[in-house]
C-alpha atoms as a PDB file:
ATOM      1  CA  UNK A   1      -5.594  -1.071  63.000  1.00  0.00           C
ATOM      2  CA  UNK A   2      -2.057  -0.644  64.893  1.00  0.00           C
ATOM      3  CA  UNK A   3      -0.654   2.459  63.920  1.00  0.00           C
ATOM      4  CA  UNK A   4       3.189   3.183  64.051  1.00  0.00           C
ATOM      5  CA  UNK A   5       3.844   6.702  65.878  1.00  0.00           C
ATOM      6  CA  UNK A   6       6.279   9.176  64.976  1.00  0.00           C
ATOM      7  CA  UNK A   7       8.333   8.488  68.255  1.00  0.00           C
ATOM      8  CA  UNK A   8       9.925   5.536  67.306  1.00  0.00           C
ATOM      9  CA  UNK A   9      13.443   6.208  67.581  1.00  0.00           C
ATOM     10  CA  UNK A  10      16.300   3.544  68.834  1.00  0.00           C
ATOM     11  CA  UNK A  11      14.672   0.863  71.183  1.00  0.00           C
ATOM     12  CA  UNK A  12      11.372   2.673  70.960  1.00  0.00           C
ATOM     13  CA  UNK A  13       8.444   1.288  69.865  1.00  0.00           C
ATOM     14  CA  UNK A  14       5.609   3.633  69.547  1.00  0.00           C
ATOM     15  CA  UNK A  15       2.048   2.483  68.738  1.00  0.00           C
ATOM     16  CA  UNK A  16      -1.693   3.273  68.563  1.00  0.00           C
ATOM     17  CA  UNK A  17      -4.324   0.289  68.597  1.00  0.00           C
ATOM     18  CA  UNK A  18      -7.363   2.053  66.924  1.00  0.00           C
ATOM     19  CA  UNK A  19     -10.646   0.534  66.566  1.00  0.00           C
ATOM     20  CA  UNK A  20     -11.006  -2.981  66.960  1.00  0.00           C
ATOM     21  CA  UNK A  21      -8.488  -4.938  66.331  1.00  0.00           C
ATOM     22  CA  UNK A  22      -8.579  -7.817  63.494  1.00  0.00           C
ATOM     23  CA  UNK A  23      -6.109 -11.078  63.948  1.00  0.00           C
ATOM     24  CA  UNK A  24      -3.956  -9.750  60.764  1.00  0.00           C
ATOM     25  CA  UNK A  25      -3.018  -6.439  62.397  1.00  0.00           C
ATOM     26  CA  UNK A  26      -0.754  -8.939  64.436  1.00  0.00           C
ATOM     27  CA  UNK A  27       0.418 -11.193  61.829  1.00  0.00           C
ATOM     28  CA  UNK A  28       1.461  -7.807  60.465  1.00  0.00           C
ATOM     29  CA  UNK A  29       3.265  -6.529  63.424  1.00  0.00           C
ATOM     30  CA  UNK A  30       4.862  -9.600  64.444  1.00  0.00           C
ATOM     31  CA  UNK A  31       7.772 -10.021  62.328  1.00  0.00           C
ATOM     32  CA  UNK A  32       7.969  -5.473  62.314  1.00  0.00           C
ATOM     33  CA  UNK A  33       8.990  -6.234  66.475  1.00  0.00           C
ATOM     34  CA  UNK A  34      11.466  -9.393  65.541  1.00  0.00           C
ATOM     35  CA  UNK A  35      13.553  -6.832  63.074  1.00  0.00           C
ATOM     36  CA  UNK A  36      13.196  -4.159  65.646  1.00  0.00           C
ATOM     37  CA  UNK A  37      14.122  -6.329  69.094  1.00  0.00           C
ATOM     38  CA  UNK A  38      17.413  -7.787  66.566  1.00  0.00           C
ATOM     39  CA  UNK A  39      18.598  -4.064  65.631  1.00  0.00           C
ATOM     40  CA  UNK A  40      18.473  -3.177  69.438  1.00  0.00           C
ATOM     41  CA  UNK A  41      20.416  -5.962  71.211  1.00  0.00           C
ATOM     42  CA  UNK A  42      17.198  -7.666  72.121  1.00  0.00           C
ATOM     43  CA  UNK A  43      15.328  -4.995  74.353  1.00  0.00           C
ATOM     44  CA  UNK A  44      12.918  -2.719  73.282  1.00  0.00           C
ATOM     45  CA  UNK A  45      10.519  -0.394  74.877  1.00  0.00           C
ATOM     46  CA  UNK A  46       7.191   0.322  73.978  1.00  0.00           C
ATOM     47  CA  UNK A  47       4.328   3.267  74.105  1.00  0.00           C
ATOM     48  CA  UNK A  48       0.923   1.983  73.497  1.00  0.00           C
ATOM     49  CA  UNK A  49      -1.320   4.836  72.775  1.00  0.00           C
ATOM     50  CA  UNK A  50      -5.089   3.060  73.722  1.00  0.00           C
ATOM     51  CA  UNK A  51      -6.979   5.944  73.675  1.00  0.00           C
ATOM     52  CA  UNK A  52      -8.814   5.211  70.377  1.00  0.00           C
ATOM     53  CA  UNK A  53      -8.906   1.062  70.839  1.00  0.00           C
ATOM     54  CA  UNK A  54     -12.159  -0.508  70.905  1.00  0.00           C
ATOM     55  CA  UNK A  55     -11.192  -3.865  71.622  1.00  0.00           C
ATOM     56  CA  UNK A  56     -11.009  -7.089  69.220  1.00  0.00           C
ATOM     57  CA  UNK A  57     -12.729  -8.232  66.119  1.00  0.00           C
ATOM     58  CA  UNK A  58     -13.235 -11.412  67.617  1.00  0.00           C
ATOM     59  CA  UNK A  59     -11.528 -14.347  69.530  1.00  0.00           C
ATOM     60  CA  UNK A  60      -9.071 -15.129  66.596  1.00  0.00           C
ATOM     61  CA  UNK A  61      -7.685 -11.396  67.341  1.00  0.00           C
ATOM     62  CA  UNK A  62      -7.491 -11.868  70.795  1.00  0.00           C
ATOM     63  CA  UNK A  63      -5.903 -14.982  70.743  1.00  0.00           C
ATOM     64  CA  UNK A  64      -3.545 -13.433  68.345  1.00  0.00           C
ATOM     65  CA  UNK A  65      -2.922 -10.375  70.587  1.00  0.00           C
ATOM     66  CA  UNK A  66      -1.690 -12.697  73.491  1.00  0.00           C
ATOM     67  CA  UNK A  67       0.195 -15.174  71.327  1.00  0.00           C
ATOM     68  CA  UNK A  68       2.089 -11.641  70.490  1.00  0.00           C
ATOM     69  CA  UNK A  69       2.393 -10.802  74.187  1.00  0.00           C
ATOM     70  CA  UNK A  70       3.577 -14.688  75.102  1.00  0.00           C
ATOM     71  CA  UNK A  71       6.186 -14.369  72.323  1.00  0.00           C
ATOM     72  CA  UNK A  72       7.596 -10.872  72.809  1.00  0.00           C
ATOM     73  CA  UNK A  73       7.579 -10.282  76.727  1.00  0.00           C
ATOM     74  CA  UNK A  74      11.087 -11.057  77.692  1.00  0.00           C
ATOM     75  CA  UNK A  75      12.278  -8.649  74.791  1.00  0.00           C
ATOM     76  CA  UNK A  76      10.216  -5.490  76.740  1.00  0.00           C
ATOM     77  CA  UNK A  77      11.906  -3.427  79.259  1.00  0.00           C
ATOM     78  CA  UNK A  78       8.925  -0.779  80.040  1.00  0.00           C
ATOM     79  CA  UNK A  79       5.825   0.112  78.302  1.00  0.00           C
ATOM     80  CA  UNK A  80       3.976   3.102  78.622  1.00  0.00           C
ATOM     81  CA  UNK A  81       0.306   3.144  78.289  1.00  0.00           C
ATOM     82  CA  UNK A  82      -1.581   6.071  77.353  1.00  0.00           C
ATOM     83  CA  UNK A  83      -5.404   6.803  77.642  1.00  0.00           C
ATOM     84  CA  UNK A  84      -8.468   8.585  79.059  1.00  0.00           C
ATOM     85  CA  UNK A  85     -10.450   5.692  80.400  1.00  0.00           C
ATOM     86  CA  UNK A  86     -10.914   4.223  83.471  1.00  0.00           C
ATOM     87  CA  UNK A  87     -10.590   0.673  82.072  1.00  0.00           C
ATOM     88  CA  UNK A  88      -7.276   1.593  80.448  1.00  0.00           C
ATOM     89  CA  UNK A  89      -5.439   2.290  84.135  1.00  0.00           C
ATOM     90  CA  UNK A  90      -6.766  -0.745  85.579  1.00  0.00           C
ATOM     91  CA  UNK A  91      -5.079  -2.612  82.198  1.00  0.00           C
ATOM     92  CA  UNK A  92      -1.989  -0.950  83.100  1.00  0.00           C
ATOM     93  CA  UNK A  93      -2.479  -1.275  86.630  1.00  0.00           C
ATOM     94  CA  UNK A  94      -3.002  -5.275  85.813  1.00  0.00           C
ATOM     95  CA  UNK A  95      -0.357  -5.742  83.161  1.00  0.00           C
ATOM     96  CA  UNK A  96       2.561  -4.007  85.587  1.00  0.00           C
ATOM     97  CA  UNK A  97       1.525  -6.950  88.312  1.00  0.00           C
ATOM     98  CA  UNK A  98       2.474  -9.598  86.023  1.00  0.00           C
ATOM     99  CA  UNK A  99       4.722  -8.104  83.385  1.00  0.00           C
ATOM    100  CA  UNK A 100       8.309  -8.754  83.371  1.00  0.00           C
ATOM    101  CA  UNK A 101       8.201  -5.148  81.822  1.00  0.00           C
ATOM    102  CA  UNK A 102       8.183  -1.985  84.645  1.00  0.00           C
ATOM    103  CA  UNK A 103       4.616  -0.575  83.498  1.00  0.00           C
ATOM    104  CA  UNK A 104       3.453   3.177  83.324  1.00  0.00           C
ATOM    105  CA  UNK A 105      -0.035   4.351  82.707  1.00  0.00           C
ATOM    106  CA  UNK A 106       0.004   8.038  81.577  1.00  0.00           C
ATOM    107  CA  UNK A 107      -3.424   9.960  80.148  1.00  0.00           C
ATOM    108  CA  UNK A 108      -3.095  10.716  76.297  1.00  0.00           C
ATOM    109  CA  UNK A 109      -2.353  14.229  76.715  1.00  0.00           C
ATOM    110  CA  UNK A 110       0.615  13.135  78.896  1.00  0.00           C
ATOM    111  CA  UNK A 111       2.718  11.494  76.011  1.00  0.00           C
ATOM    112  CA  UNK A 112       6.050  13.860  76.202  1.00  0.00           C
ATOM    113  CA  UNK A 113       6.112  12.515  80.169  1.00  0.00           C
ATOM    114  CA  UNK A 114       5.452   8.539  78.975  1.00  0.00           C
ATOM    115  CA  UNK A 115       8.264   9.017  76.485  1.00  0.00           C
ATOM    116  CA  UNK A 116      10.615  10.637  79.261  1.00  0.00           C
ATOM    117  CA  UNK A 117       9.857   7.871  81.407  1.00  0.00           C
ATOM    118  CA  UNK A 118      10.706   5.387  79.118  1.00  0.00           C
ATOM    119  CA  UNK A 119      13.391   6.707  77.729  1.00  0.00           C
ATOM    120  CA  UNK A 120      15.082   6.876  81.913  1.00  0.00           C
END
């Protein structure tokens, strides 16, 4: 499930993947981050909140997921991940290497600093 956080606010897009992830949660967001990248001039920023995401349902998800990404990359100016787990920096670490986006890994309990950062 992709929850919507209570940070959103002007070009801020605050999220939490939680569990695994199923292909619909995308077709879902999808057309939530068209309306939103319209309303702000075309840029948005994001906070992904991964400390509760267990991955995908299945291939169809993932696909899904980077179909998203493909689609939506050249609309991000900076996302901030947050989480606890090892696996979650390197993500970050990986993502800020080829992401047009500037990229900021923060642990969960860090989420006032993320949101500072992004909003800079």
């Amino acid at each position: 499930m992709i929850e919507f956080l209570p940070q959103n606010e002007g070009n801020l897009v605050a999220l939490r993947f939680i569990g695994k992830l199923e292909h619909e949660d995308f077709d879902a967001l999808t057309p939530i981050l068209d309306a939103q990248i319209e309303k702000d001039g075309g840029k948005i920023r994001l906070l992904l909140d991964l400390s509760e995401f267990d991955g995908w349902e299945d291939l169809h998800a993932l696909w899904n997921h980077f179909v998203l990404v493909k689609n939506h990359h050249k609309h991000v100016e900076r996302i901030a991940v947050l989480g606890d787990e090892a696996w979650e920096r390197k993500l970050a670490e990986l993502a800020d290497r080829f992401a047009l986006a500037e990229v900021g890994y923060y642990t969960a309990d860090r989420s006032a600093a993320a949101i500072e950062w992004l909003a800079g």
